[in-house]
N, C-alpha and C. Protein backbone atom coordinates (compact mmCIF):
# COMPACT_ATOMS: atom_id res chain seq x y z
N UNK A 1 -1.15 -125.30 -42.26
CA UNK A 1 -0.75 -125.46 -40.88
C UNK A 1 -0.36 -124.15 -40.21
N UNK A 2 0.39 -122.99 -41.19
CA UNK A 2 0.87 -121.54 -40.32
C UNK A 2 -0.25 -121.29 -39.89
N UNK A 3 -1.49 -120.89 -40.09
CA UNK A 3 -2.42 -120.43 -40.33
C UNK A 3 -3.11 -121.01 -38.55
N UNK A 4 -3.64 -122.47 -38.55
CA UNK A 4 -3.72 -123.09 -37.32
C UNK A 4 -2.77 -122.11 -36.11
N UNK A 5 -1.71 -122.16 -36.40
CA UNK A 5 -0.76 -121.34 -35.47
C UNK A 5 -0.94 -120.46 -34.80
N UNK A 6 -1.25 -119.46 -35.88
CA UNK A 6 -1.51 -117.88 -36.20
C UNK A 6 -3.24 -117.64 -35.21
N UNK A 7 -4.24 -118.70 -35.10
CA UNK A 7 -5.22 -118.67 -35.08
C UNK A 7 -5.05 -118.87 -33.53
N UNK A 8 -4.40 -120.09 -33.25
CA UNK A 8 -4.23 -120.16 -31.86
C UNK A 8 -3.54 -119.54 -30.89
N UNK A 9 -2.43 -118.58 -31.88
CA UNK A 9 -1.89 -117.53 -30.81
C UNK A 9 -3.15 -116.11 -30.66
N UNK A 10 -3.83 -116.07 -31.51
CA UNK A 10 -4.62 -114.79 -31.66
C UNK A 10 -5.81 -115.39 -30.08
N UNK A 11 -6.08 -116.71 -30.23
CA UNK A 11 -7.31 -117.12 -29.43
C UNK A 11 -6.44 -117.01 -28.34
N UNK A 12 -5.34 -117.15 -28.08
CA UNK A 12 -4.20 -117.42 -26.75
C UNK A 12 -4.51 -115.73 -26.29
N UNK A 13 -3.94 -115.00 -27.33
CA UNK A 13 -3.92 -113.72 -27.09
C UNK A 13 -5.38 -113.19 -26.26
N UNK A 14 -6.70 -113.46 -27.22
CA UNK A 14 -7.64 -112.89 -26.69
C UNK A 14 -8.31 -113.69 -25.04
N UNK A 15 -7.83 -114.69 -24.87
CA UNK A 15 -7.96 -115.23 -23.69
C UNK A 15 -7.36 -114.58 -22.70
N UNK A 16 -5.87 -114.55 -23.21
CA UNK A 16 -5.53 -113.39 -21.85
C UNK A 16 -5.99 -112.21 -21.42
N UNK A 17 -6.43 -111.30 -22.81
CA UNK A 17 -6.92 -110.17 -22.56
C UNK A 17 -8.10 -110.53 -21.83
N UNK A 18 -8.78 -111.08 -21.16
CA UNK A 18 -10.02 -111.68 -20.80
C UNK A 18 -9.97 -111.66 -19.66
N UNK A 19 -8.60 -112.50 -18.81
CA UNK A 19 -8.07 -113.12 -17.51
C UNK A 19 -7.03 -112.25 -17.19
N UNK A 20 -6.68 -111.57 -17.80
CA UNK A 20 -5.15 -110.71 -17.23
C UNK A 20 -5.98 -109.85 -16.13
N UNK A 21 -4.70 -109.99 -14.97
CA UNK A 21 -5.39 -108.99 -14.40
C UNK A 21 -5.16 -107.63 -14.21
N UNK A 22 -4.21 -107.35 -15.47
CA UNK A 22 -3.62 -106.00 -15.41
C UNK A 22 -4.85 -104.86 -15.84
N UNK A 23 -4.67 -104.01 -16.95
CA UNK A 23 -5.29 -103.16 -17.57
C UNK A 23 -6.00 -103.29 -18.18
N UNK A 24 -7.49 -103.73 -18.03
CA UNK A 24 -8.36 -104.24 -19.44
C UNK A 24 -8.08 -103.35 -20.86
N UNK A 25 -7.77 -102.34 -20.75
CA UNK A 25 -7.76 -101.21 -22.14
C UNK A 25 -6.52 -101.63 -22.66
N UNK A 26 -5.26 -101.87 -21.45
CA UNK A 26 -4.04 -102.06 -22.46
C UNK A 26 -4.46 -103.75 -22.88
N UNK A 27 -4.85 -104.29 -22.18
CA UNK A 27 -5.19 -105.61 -23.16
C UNK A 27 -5.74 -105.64 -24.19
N UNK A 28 -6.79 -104.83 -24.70
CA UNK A 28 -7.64 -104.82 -25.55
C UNK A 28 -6.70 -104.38 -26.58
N UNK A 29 -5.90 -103.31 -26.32
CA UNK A 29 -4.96 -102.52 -27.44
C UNK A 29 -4.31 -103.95 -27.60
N UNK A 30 -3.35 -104.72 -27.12
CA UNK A 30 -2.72 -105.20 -27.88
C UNK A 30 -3.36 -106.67 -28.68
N UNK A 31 -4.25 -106.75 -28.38
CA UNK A 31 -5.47 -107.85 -28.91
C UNK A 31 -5.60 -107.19 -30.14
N UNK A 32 -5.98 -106.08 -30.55
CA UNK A 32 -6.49 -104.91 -31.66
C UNK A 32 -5.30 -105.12 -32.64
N UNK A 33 -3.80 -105.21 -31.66
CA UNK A 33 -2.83 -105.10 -32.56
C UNK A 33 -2.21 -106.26 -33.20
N UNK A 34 -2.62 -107.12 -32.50
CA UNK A 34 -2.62 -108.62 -33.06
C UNK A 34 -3.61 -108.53 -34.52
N UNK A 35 -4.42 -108.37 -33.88
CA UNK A 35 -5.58 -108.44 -35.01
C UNK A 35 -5.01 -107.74 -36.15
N UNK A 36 -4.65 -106.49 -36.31
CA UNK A 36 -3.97 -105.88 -37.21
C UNK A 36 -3.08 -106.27 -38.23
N UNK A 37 -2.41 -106.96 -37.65
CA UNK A 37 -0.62 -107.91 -38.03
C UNK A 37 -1.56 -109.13 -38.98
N UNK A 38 -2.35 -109.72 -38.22
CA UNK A 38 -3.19 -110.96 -38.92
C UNK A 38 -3.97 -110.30 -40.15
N UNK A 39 -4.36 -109.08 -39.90
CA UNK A 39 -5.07 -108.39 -41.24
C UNK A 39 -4.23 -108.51 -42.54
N UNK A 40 -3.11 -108.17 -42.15
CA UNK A 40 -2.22 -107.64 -43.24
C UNK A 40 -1.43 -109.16 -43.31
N UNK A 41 -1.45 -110.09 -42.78
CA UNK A 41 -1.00 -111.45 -43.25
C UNK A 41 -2.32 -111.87 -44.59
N UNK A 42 -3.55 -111.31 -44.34
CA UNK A 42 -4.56 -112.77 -44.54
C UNK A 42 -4.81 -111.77 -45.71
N UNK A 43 -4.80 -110.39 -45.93
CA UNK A 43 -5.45 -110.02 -47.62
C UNK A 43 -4.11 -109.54 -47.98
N UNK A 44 -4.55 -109.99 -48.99
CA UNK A 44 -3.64 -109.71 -50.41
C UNK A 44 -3.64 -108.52 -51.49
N UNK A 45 -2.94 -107.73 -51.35
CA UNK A 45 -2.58 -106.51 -52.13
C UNK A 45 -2.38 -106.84 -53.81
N UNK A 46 -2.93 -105.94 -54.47
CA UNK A 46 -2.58 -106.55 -55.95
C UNK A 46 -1.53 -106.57 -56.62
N UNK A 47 -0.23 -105.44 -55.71
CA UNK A 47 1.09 -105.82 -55.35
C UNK A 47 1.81 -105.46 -54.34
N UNK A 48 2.54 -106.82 -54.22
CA UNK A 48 3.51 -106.25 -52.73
C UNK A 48 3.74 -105.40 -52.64
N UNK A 49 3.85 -104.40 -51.57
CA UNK A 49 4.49 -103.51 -50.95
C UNK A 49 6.14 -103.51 -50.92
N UNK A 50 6.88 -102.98 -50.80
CA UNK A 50 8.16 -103.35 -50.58
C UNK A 50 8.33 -102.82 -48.77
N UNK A 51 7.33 -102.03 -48.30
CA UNK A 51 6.77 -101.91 -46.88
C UNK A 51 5.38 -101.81 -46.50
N UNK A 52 5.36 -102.14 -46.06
CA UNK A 52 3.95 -102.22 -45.61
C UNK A 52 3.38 -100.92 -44.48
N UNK A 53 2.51 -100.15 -44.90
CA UNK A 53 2.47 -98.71 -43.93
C UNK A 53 1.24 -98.96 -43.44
N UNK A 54 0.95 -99.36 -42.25
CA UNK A 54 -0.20 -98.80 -41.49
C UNK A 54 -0.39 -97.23 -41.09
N UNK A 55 -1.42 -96.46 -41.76
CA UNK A 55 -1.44 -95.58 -41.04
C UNK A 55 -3.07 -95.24 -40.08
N UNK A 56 -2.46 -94.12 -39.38
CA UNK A 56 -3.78 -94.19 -38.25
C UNK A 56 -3.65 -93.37 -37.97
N UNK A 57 -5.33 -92.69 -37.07
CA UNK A 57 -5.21 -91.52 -37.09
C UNK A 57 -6.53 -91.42 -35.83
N UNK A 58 -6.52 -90.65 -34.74
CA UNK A 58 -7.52 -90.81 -33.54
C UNK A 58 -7.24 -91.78 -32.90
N UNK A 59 -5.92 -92.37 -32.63
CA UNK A 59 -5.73 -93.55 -31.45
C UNK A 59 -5.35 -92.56 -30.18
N UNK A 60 -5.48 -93.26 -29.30
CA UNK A 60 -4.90 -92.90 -27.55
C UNK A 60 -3.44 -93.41 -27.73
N UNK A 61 -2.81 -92.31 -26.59
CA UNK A 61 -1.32 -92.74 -26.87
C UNK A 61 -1.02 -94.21 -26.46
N UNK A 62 -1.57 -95.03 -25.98
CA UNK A 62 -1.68 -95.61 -25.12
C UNK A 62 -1.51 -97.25 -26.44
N UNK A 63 -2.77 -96.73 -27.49
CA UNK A 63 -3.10 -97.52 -28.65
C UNK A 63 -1.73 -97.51 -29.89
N UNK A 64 -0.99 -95.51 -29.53
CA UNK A 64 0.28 -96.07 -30.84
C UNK A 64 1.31 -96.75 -30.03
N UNK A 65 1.55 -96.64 -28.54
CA UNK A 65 2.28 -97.46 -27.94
C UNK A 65 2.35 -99.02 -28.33
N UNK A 66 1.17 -99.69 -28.47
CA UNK A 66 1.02 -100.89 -28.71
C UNK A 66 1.33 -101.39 -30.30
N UNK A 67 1.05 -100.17 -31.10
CA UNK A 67 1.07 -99.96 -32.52
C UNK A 67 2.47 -99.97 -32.81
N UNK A 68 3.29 -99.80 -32.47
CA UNK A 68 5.09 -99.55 -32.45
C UNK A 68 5.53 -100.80 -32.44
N UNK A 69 5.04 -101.93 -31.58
CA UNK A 69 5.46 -103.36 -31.61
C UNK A 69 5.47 -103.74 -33.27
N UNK A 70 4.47 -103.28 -33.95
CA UNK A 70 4.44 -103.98 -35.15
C UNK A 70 5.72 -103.65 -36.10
N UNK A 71 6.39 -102.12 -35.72
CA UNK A 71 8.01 -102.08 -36.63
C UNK A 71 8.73 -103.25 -36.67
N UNK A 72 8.55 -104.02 -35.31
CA UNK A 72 9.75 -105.08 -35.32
C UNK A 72 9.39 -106.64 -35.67
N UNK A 73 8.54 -106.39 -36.72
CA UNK A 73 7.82 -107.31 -37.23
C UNK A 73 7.53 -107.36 -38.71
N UNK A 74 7.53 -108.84 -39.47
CA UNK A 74 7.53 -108.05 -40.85
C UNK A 74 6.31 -109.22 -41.34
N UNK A 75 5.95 -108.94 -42.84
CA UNK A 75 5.08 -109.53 -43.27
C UNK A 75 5.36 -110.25 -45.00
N UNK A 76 5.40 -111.65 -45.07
CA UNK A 76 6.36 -112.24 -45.82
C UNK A 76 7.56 -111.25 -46.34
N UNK A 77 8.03 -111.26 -45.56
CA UNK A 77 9.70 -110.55 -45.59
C UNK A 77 10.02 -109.30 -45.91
N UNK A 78 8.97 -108.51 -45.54
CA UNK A 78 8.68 -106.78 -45.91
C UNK A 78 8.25 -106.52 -44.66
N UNK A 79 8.69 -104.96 -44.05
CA UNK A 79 9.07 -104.75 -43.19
C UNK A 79 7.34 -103.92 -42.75
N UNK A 80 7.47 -103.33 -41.90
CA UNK A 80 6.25 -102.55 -41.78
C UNK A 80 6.29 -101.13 -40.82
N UNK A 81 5.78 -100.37 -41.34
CA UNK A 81 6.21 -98.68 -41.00
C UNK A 81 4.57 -98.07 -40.65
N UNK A 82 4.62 -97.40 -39.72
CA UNK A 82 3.40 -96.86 -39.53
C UNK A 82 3.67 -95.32 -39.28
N UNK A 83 2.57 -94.65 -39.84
CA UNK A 83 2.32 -93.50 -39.78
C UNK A 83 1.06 -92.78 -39.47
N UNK A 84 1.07 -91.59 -38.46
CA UNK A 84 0.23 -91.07 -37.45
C UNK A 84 -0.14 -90.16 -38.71
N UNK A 85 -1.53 -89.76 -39.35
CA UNK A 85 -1.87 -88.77 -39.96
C UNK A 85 -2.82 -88.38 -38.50
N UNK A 86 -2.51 -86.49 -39.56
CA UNK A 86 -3.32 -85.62 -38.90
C UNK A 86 -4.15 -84.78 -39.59
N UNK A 87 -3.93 -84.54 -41.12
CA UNK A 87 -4.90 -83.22 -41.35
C UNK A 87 -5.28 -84.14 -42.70
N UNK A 88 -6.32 -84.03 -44.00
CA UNK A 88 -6.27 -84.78 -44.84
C UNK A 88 -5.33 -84.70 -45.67
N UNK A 89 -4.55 -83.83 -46.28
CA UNK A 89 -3.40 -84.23 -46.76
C UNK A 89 -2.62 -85.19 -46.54
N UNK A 90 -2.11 -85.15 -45.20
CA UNK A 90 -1.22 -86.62 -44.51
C UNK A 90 -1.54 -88.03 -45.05
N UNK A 91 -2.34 -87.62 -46.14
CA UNK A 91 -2.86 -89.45 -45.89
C UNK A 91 -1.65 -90.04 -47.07
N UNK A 92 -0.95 -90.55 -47.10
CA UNK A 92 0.17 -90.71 -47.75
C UNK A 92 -0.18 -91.60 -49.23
N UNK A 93 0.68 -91.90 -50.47
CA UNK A 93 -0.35 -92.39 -51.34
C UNK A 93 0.49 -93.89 -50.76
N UNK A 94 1.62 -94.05 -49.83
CA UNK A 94 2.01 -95.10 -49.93
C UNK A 94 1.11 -96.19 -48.56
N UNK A 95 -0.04 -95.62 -48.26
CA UNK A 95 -0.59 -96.36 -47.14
C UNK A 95 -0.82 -97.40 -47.77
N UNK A 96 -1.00 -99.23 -46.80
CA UNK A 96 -1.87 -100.05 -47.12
C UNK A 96 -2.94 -100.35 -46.37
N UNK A 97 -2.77 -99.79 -45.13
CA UNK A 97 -4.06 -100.02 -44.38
C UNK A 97 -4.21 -98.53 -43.35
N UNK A 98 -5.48 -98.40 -43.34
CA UNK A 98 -6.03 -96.83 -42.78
C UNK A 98 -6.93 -97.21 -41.72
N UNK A 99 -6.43 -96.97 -40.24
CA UNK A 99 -6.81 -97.18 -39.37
C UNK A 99 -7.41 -96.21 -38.58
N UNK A 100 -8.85 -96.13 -38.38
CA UNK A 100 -9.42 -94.81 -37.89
C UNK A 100 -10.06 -95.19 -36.66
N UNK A 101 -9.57 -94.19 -35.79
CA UNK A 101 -10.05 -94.63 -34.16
C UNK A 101 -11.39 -93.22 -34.41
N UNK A 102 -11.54 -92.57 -33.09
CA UNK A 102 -12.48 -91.59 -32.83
C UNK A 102 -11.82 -90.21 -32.95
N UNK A 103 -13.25 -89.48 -32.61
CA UNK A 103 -12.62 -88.12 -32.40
C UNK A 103 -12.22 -87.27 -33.52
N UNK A 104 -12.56 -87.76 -35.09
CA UNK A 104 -11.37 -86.84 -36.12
C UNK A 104 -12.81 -87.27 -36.76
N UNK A 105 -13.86 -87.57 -36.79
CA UNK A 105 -15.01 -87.87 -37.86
C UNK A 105 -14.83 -86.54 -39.12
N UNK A 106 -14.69 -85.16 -38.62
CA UNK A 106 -14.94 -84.20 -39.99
C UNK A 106 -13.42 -84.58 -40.92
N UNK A 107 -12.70 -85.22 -40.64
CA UNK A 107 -11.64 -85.58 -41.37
C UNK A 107 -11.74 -86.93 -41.85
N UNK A 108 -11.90 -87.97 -41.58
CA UNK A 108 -12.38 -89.43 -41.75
C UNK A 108 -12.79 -89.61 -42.77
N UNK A 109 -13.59 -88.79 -43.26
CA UNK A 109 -14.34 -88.91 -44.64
C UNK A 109 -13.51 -88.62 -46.08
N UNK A 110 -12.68 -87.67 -45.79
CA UNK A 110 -11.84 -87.09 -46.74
C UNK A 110 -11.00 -87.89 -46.90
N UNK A 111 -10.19 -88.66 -45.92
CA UNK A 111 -9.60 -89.94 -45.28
C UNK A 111 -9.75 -90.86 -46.54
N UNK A 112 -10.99 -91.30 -46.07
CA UNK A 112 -11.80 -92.57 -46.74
C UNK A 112 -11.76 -92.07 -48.46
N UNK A 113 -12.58 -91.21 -48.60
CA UNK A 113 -12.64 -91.05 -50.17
C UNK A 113 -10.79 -91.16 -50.93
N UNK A 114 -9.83 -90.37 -50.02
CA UNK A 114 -8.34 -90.58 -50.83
C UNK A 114 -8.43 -92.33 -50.56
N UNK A 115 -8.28 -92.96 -49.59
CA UNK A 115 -8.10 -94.08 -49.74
C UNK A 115 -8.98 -94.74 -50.78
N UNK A 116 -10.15 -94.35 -51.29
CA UNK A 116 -11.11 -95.15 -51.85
C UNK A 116 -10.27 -95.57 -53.88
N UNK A 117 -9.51 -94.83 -53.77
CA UNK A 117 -8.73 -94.09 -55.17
C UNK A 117 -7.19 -94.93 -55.25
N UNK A 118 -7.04 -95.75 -53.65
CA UNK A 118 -5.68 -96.90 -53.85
C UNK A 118 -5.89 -97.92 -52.96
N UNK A 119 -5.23 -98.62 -52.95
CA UNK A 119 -5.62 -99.88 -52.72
C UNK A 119 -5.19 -100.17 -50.54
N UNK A 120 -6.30 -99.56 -50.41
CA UNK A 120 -6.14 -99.47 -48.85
C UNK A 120 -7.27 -100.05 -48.20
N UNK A 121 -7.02 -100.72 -47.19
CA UNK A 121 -7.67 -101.76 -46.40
C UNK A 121 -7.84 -100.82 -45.54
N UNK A 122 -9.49 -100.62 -45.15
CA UNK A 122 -9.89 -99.99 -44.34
C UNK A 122 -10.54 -100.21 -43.00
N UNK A 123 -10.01 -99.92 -41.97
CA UNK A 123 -10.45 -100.07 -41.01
C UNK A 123 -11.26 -99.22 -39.64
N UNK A 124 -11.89 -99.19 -38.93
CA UNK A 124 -12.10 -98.24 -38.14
C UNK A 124 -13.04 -99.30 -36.48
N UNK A 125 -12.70 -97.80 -35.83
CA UNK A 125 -13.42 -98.66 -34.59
C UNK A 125 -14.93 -97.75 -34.35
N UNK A 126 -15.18 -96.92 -35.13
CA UNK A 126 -16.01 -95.79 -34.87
C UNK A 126 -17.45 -96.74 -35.63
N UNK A 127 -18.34 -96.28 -35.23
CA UNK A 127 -19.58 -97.13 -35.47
C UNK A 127 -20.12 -96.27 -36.63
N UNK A 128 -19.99 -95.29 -36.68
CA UNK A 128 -20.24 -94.39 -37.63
C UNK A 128 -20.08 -94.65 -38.71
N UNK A 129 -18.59 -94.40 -39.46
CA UNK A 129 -18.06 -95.43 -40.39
C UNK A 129 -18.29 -96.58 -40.80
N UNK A 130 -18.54 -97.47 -39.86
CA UNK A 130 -18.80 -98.75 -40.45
C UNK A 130 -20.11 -98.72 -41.41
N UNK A 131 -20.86 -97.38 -41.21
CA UNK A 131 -22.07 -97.62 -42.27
C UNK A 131 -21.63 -96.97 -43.97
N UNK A 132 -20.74 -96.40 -43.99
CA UNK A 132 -20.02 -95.95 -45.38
C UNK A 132 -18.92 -96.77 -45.97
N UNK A 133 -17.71 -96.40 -45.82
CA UNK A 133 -16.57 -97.58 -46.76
C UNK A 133 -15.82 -98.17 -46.22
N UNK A 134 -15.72 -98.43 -44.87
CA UNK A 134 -14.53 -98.92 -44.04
C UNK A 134 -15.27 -100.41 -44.39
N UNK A 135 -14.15 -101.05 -44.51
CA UNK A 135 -14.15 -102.49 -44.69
C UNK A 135 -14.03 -103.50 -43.77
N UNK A 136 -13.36 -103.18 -42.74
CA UNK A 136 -13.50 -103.69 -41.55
C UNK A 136 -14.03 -103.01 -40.28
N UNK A 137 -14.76 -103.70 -39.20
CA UNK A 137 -15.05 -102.91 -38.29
C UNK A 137 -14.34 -104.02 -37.03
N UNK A 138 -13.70 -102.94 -35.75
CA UNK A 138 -12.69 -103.57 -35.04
C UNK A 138 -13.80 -103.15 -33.65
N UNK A 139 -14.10 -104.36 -33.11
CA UNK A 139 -15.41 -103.43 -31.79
C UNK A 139 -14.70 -104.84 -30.37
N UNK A 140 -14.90 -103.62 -29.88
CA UNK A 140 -14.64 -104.25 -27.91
C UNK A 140 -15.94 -104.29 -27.55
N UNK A 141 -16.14 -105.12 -26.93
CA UNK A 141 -17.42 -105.43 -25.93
C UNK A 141 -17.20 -106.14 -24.92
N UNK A 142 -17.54 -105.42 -23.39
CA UNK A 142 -17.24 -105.82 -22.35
C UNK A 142 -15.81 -106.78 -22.17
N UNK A 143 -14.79 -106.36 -22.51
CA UNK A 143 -13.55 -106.71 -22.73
C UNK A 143 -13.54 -108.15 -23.89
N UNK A 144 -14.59 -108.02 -24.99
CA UNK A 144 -14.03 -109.09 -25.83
C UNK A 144 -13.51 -108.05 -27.08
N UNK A 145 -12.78 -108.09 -27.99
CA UNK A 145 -12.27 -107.74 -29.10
C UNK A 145 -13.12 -108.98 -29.89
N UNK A 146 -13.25 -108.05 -31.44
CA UNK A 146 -13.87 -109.04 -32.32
C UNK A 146 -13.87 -107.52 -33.72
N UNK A 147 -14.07 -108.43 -34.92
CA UNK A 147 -14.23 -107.47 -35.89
C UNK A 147 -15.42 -108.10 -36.80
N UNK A 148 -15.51 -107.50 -37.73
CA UNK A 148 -16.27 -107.44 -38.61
C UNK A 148 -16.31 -107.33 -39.69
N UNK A 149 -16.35 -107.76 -41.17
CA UNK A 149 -16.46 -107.18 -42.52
C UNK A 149 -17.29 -106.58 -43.24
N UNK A 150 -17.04 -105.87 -43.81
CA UNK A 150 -18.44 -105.55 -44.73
C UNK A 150 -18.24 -105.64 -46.27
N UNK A 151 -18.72 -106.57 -46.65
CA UNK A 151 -18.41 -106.91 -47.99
C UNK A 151 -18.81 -106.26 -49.05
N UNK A 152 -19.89 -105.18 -48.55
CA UNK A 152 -20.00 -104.37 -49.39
C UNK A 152 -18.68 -103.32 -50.32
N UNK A 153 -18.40 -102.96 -49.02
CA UNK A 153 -17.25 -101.91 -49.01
C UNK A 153 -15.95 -102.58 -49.96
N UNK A 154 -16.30 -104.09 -50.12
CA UNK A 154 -14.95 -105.21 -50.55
C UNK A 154 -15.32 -104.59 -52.27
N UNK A 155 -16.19 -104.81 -52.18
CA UNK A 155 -16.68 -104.97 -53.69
C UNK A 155 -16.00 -103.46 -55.00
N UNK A 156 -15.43 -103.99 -55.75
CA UNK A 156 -14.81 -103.05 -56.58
C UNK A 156 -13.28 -103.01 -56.12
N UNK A 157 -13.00 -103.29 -55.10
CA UNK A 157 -11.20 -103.00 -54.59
C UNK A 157 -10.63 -103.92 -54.72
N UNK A 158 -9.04 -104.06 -55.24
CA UNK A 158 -8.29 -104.81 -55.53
C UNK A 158 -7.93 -105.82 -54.97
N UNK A 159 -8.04 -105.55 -53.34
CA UNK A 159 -7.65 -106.33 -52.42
C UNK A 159 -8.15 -107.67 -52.17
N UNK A 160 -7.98 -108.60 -51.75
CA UNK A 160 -8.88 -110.03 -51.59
C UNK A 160 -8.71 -110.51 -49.85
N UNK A 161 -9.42 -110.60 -49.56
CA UNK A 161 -9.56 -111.15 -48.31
C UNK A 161 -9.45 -112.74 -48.57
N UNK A 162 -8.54 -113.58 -47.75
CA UNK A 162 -8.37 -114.82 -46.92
C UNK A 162 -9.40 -115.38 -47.07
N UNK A 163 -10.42 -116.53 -47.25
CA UNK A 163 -11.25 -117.06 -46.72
C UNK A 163 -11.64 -117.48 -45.16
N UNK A 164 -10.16 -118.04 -44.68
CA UNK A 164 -10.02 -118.09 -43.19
C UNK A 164 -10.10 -116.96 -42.61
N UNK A 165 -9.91 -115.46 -42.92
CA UNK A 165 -10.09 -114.11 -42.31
C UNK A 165 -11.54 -114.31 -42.37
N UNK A 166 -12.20 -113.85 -43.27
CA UNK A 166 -13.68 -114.14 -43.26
C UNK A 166 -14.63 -115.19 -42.46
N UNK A 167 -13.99 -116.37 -42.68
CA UNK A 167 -14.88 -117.17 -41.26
C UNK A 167 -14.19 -116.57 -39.93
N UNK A 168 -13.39 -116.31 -39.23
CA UNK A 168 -12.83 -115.86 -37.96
C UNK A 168 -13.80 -114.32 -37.56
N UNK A 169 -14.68 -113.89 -38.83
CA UNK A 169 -15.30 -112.27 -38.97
C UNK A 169 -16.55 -112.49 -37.64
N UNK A 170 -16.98 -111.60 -36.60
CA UNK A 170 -17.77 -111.94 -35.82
C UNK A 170 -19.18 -112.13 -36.83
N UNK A 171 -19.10 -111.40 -38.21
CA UNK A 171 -20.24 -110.94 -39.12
C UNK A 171 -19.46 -110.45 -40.41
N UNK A 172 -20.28 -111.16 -41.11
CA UNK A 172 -20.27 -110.70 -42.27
C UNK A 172 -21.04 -109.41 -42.66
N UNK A 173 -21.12 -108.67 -43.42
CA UNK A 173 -22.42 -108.01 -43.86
C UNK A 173 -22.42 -106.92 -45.46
């Protein structure tokens, strides 16, 4: 039944972003960030976190603005901390999910391969990526939000995806 809930606030959510008549971009950001929060509800780590770290790296200020809502929010009873990397070192070993916007591609890769080595849920909005290891792909079109999996990228990592995450996927692939 949470789950039903969870599904109908996300469809609530993306409806507004649709009809609001404010900012289509800040709608979309916080649609993205919904989506995010639901990521890290629906797969399963091979162990809890005692926090949960999103980190990210090529968002608009506009995108960590929306990204900050998620501190005051937790995920079965663990809190959640996000962190802005910038150079490849930054990539922390305590990330669980690696969120890559645009703009940083000669770094992305280096990104990806440290994450490929722990157990990090990968995400990106760059089209680029989605053809190497990012595991999820997060795409706007004409103000709809929608994502994507690639199950390739699933294969070998600890993590397990939801079944209900997977049907809600615009595509599998």
């Amino acid at each position: 039944m949470p789950f039903r809930r969870y599904l109908l606030m996300l469809l609530v959510l993306c409806f507004l972003a649709g009809r609001a008549g404010g900012d289509e971009r800040q709608d979309i950001y916080r649609v993205k960030t919904a989506m995010l929060y639901y990521f890290m509800l629906y797969v399963t780590w091979p162990s809890t976190p005692d926090v949960f770290t999103l980190c990210h790296a090529g968002q608009p200020e506009d995108m960590k603005i929306q990204l900050s809502s998620l501190e005051r929010k937790s995920i079965r009873g663990h809190s959640i901390s996000l962190r802005d990397i910038t150079g490849v070192s930054s990539l922390p070993s305590t990330c669980n999910m690696l969120l890559l916007g645009g703009g940083q591609t000669h770094l992305e890769e280096a990104w990806l391969e440290k994450a490929r080595d722990q157990s990090v849920l990968t995400i990106s909005e760059n089209d680029s990526r989605w053809r190497n290891e990012v595991m999820i792909r997060l795409r706007s079109d004409n103000g709809q939000v929608g994502f994507e999996v690639k199950l390739k990228a699933l294969s070998g990592s600890p993590l397990v995806f939801n079944s209900k995450l997977l049907r809600l996927a615009a595509g599998t692939y």
